[in-house]
C-alpha atoms as a PDB file:
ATOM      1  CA  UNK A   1      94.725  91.486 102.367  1.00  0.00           C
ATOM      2  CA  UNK A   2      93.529  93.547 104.867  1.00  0.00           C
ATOM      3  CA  UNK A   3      92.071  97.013 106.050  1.00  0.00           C
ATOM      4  CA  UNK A   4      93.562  98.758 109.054  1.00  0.00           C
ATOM      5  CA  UNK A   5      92.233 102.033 110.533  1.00  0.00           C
ATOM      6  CA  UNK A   6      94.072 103.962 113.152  1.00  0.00           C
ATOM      7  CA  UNK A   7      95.260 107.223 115.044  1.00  0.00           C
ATOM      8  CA  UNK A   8      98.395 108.104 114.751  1.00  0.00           C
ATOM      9  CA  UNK A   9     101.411 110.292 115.138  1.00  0.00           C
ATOM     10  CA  UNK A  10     102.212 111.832 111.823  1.00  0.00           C
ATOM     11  CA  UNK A  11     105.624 110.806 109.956  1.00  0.00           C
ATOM     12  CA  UNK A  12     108.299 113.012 109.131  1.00  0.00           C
ATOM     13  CA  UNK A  13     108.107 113.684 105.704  1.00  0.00           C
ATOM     14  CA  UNK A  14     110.063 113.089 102.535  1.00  0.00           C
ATOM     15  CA  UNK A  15     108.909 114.770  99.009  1.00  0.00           C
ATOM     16  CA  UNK A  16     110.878 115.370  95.806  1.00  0.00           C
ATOM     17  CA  UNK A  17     110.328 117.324  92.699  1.00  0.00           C
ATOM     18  CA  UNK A  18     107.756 120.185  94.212  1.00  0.00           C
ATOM     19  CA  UNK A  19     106.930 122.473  91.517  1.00  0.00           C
ATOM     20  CA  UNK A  20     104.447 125.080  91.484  1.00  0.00           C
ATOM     21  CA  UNK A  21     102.285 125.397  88.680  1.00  0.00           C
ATOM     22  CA  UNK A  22     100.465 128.049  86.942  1.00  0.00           C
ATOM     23  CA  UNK A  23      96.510 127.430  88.064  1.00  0.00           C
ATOM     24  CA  UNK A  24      94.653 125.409  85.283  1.00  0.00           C
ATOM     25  CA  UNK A  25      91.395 127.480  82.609  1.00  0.00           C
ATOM     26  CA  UNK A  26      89.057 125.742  85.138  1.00  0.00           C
ATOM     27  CA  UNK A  27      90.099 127.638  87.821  1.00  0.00           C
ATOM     28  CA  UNK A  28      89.942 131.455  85.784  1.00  0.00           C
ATOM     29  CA  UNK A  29      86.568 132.120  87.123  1.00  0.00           C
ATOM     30  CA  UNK A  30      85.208 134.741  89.620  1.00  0.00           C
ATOM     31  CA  UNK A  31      84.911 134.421  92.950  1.00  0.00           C
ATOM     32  CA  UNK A  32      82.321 136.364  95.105  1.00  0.00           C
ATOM     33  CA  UNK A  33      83.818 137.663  98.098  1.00  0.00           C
ATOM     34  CA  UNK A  34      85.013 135.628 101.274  1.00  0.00           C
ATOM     35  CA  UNK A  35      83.068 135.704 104.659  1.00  0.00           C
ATOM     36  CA  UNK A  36      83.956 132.577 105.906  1.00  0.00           C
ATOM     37  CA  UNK A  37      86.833 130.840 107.328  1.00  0.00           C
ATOM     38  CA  UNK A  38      87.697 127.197 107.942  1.00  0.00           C
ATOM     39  CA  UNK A  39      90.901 124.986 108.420  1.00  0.00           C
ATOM     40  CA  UNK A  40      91.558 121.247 109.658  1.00  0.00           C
ATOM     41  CA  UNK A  41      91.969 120.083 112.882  1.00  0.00           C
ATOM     42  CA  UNK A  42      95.166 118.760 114.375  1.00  0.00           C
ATOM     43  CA  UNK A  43      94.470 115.198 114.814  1.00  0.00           C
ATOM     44  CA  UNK A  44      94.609 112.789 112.167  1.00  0.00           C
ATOM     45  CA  UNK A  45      93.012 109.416 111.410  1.00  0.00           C
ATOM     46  CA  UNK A  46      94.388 106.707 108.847  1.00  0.00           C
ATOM     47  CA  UNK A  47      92.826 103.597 106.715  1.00  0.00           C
ATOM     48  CA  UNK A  48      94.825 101.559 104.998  1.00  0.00           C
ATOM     49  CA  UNK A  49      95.592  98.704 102.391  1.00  0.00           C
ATOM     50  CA  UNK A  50      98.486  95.867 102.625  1.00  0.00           C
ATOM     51  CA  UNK A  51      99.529  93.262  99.939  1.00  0.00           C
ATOM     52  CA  UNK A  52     101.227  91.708 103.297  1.00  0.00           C
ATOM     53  CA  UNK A  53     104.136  91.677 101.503  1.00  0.00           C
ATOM     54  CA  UNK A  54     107.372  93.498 103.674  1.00  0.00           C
ATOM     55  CA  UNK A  55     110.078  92.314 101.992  1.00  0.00           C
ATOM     56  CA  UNK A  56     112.280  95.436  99.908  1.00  0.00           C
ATOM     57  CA  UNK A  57     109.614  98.030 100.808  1.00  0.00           C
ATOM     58  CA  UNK A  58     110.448 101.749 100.494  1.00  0.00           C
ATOM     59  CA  UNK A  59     108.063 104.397 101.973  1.00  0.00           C
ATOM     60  CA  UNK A  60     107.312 107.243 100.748  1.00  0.00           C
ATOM     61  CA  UNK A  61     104.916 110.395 101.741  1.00  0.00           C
ATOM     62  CA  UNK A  62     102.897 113.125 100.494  1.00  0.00           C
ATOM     63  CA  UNK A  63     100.895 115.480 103.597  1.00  0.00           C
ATOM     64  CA  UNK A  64      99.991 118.501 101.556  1.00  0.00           C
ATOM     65  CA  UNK A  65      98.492 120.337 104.839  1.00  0.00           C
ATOM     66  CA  UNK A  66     102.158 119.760 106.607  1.00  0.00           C
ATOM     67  CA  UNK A  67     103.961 121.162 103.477  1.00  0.00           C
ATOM     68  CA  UNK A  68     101.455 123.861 102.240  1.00  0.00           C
ATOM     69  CA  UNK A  69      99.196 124.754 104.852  1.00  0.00           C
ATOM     70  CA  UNK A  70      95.956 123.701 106.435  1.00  0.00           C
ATOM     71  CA  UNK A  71      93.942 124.817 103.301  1.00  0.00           C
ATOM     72  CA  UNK A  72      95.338 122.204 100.671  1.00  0.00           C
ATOM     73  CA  UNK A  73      94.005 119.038 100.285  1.00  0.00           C
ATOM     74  CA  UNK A  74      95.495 115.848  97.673  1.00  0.00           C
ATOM     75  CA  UNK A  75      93.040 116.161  94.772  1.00  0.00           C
ATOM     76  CA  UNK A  76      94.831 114.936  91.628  1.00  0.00           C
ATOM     77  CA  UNK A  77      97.082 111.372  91.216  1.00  0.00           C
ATOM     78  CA  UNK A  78      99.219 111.656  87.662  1.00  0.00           C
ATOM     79  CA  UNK A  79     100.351 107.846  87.868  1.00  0.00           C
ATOM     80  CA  UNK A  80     102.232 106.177  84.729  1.00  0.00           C
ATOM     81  CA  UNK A  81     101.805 102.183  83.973  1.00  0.00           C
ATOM     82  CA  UNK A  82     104.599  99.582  83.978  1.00  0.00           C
ATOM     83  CA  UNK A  83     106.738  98.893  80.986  1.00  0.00           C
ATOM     84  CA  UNK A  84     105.167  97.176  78.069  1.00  0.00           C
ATOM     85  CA  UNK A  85     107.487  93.845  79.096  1.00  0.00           C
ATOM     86  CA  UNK A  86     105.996  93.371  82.230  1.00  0.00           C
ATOM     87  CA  UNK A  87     102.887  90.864  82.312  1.00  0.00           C
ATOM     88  CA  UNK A  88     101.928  92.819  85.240  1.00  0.00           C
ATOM     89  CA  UNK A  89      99.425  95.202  85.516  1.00  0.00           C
ATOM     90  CA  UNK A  90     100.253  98.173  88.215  1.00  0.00           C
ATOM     91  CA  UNK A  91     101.216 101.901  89.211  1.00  0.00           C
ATOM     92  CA  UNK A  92     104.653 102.103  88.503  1.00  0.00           C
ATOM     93  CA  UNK A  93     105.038 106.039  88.783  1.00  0.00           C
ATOM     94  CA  UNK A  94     103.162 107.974  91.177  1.00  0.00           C
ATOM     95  CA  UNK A  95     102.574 112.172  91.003  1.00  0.00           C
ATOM     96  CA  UNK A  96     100.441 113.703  93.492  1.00  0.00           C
ATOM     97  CA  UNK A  97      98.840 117.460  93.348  1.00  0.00           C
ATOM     98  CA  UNK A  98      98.179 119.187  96.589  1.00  0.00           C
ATOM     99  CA  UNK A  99      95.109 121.541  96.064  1.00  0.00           C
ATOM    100  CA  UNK A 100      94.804 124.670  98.104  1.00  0.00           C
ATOM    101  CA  UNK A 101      90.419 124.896  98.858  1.00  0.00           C
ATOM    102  CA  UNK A 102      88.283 127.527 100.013  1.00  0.00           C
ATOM    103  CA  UNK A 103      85.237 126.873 101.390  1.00  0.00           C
ATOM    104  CA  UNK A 104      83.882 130.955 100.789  1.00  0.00           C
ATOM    105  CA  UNK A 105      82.725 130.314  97.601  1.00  0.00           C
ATOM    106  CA  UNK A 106      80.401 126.363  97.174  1.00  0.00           C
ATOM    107  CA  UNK A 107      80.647 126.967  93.609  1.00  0.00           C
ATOM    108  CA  UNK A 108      84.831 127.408  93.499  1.00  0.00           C
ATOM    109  CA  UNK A 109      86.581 125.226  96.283  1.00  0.00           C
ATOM    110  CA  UNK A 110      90.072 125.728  94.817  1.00  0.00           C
ATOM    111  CA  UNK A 111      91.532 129.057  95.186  1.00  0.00           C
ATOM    112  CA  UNK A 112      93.459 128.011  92.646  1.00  0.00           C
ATOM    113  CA  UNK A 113      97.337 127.609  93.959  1.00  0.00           C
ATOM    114  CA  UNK A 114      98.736 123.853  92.847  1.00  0.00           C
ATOM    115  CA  UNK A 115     101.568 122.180  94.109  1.00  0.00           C
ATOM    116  CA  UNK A 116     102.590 118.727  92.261  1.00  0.00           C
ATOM    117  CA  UNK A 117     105.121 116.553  93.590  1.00  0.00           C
ATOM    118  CA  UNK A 118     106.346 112.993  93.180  1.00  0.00           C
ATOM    119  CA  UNK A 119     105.795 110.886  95.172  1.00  0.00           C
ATOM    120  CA  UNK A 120     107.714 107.440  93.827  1.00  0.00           C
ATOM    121  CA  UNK A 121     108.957 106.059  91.048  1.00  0.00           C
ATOM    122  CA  UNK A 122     109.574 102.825  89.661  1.00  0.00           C
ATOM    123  CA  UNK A 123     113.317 101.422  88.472  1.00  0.00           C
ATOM    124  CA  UNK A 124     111.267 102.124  84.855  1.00  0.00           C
ATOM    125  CA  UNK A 125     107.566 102.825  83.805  1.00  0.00           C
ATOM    126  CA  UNK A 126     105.908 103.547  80.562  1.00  0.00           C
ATOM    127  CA  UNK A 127     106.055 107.103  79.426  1.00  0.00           C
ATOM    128  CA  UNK A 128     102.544 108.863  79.014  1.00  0.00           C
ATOM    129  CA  UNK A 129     100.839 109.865  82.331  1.00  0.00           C
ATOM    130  CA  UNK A 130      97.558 109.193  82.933  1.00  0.00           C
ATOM    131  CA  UNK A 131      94.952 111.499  85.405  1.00  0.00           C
ATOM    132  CA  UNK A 132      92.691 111.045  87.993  1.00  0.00           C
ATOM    133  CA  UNK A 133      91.303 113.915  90.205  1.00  0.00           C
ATOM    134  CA  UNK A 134      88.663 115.615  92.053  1.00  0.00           C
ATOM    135  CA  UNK A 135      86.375 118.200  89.856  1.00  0.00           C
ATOM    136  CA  UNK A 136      86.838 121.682  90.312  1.00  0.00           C
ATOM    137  CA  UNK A 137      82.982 122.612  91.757  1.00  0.00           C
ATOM    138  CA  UNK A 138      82.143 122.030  95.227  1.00  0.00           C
ATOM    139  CA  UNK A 139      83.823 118.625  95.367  1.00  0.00           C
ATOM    140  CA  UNK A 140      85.999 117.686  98.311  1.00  0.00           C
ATOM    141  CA  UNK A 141      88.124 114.226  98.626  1.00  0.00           C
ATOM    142  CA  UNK A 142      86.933 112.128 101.051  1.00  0.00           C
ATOM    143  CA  UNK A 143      88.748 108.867 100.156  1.00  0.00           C
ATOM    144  CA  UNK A 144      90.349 106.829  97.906  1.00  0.00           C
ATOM    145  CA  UNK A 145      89.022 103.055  96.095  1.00  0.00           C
ATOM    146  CA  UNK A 146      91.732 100.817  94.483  1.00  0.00           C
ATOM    147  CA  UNK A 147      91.887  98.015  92.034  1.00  0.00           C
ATOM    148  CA  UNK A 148      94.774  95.565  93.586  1.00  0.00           C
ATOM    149  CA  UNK A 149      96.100  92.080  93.295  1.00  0.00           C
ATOM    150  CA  UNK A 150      94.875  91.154  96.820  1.00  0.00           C
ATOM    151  CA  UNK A 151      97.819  89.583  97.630  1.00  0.00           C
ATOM    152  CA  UNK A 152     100.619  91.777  95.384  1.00  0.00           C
ATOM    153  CA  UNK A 153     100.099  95.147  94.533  1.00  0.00           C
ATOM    154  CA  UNK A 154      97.804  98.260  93.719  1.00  0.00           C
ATOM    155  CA  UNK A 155      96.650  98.509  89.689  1.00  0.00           C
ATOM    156  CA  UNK A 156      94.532 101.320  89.799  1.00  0.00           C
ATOM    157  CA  UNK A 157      93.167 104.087  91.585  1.00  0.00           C
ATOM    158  CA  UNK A 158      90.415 106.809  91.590  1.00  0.00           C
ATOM    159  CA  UNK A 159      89.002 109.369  94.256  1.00  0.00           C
ATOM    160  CA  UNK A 160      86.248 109.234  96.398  1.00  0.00           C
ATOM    161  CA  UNK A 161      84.906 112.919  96.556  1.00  0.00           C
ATOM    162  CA  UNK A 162      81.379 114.751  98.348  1.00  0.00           C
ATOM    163  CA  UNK A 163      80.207 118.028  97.899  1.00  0.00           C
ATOM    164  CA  UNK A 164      78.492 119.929 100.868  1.00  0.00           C
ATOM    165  CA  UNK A 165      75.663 119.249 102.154  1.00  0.00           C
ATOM    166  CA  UNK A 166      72.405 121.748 102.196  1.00  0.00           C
ATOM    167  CA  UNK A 167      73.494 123.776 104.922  1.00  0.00           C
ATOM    168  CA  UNK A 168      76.720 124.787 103.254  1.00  0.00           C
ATOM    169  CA  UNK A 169      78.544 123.697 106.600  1.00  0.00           C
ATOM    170  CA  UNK A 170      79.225 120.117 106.161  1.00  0.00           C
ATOM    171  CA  UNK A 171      80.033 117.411 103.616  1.00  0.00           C
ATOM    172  CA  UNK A 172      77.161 115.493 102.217  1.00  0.00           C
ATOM    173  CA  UNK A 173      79.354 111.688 102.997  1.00  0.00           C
ATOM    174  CA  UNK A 174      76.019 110.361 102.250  1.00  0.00           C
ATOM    175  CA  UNK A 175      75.992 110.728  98.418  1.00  0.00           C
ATOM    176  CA  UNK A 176      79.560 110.204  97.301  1.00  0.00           C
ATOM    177  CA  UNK A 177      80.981 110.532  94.075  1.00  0.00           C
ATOM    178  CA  UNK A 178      83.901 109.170  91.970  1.00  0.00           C
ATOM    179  CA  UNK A 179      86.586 110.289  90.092  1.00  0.00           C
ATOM    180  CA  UNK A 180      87.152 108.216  86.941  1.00  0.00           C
ATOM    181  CA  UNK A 181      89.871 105.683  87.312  1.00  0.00           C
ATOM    182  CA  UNK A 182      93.708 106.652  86.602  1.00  0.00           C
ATOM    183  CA  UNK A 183      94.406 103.462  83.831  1.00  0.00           C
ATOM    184  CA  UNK A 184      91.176 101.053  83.299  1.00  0.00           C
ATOM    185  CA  UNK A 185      92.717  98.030  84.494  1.00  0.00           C
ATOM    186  CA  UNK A 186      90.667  95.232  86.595  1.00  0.00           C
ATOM    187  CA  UNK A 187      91.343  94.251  90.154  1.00  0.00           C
ATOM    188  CA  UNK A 188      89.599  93.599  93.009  1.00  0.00           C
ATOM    189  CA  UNK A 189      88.084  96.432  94.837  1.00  0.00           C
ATOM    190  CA  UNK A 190      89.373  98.023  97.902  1.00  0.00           C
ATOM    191  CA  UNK A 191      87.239 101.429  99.464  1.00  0.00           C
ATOM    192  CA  UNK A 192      89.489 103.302 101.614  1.00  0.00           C
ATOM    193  CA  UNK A 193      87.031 105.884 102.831  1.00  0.00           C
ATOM    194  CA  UNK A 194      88.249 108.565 105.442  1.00  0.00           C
ATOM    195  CA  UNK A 195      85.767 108.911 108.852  1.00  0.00           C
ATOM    196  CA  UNK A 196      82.888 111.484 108.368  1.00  0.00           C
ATOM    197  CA  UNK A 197      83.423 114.600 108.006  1.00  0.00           C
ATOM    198  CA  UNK A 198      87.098 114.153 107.327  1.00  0.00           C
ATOM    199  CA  UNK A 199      88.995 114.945 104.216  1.00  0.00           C
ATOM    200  CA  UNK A 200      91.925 113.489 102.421  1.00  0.00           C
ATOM    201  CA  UNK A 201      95.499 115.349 102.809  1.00  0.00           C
ATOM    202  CA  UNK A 202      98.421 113.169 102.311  1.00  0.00           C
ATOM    203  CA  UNK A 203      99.150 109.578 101.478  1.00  0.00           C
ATOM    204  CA  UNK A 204     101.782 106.967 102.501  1.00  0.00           C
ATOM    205  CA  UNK A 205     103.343 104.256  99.783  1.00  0.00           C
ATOM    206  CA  UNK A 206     104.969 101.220 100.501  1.00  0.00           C
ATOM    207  CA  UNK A 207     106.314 100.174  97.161  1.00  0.00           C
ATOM    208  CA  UNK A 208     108.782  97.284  96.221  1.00  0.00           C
ATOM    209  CA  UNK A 209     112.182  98.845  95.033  1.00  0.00           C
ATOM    210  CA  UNK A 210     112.515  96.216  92.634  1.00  0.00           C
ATOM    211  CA  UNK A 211     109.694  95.733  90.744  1.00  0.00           C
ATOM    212  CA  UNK A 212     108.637  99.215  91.725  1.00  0.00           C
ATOM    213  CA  UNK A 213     104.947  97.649  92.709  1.00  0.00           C
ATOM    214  CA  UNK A 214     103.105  99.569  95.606  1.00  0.00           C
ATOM    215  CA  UNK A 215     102.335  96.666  98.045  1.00  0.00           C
ATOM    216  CA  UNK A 216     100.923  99.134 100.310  1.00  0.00           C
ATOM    217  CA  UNK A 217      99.078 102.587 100.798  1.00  0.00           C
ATOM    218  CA  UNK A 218      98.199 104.414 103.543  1.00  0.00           C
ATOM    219  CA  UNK A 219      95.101 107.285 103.142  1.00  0.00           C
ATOM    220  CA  UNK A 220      95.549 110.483 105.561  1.00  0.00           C
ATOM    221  CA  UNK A 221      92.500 112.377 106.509  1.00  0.00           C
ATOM    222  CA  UNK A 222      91.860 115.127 108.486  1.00  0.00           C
ATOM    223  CA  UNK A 223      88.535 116.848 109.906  1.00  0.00           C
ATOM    224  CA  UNK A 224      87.467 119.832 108.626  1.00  0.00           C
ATOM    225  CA  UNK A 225      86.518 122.625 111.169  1.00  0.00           C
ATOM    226  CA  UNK A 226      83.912 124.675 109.800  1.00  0.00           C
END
């Protein structure tokens, strides 16, 4: 196991099955008028988690500010479990939602535009899908934390999220919060928190085409420029 943080050139990208979805009752609320702007900036910082396994790895990627626009952020995993015959206990279907935020209103990030799109599947997986994502009020992601098999695969995974701070012109990285995990199931715990300041907009999966296990994931964060 191991945790890797670096700067890097951006992949090209690869995404299947974009849909756009009608925006959620959460999002049906007023919002005051805008008077600010903000985007992200152009350079981009990783952190990362490996099994160390490279054998029959597939990658696969999800930026949502390279396919949607500076303003959207990943918010929401969907993820589906492995098939009731497997003694194994991982992520064997992956969706990701790529939120478009607003930073004019502290009560209403989300403007309320949605884009999901999957990001990998499994050979087979266990129909059902279960959710994890970032609340609606002032809540930006900042990171992810995963439950793995430290020297296998990822089981489980939940956001790491911060609202803004007092002066309504930075995130309070101080006083985190946490999005409830995607399945319940045990594993070791692995914090993959993006640098302050910064915000997460795309991931990176290694999984095993096989057994359809991630054996590695890669968290993309950006800075926001206020």
């Amino acid at each position: 196991m191991r945790m890797v943080r670096f700067a890097f050139a951006l992949f090209a990208l690869s995404a299947a099955g974009c849909a756009v979805d009608a925006a959620g009752p959460e999002l049906a609320l007023d919002a005051p008028p805008l008077s600010e702007t903000w985007t992200v900036s152009s350079s981009a910082s990783t952190t990362s988690w490996s099994s160390g396994i490279v054998a029959n790895l597939s990658v696969a990627s999800l930026h949502c500010n390279l396919l949607y626009g500076d303003r959207f952020m990943l918010a929401d995993f969907g993820v589906n479990q492995e098939v009731i015959a497997d003694p194994a206990d991982f992520i064997a279907n992956m969706v990701g939602w790529c939120r478009e935020f607003n930073l004019l209103d502290p009560a209403l990030p989300w403007t309320g535009t949605y884009v999901n799109t999957n990001i990998f599947s499994a050979p087979s997986y266990r129909p059902g899908m279960l959710w994890t994502r970032v609340p609606a009020n002032d809540s930006y992601p900042i990171g992810l934390q995963l439950r793995v098999n430290p020297i296998s695969h990822v089981k489980d995974v939940r956001f790491i999220y911060a609202h803004k701070d007092a002066t309504g012109m930075a995130l309070d990285v101080a006083a985190p919060s946490y999005s409830p995990w995607a399945i319940g199931y045990a594993g070791a715990l692995q914090t993959l928190s993006c640098p302050p300041q910064e915000v997460v907009t795309g991931v990176d999966v290694g999984y095993d085409t096989g057994s359809g296990q991630i054996r590695r994931l890669d968290v993309h964060c950006r800075e926001l420029i206020w």
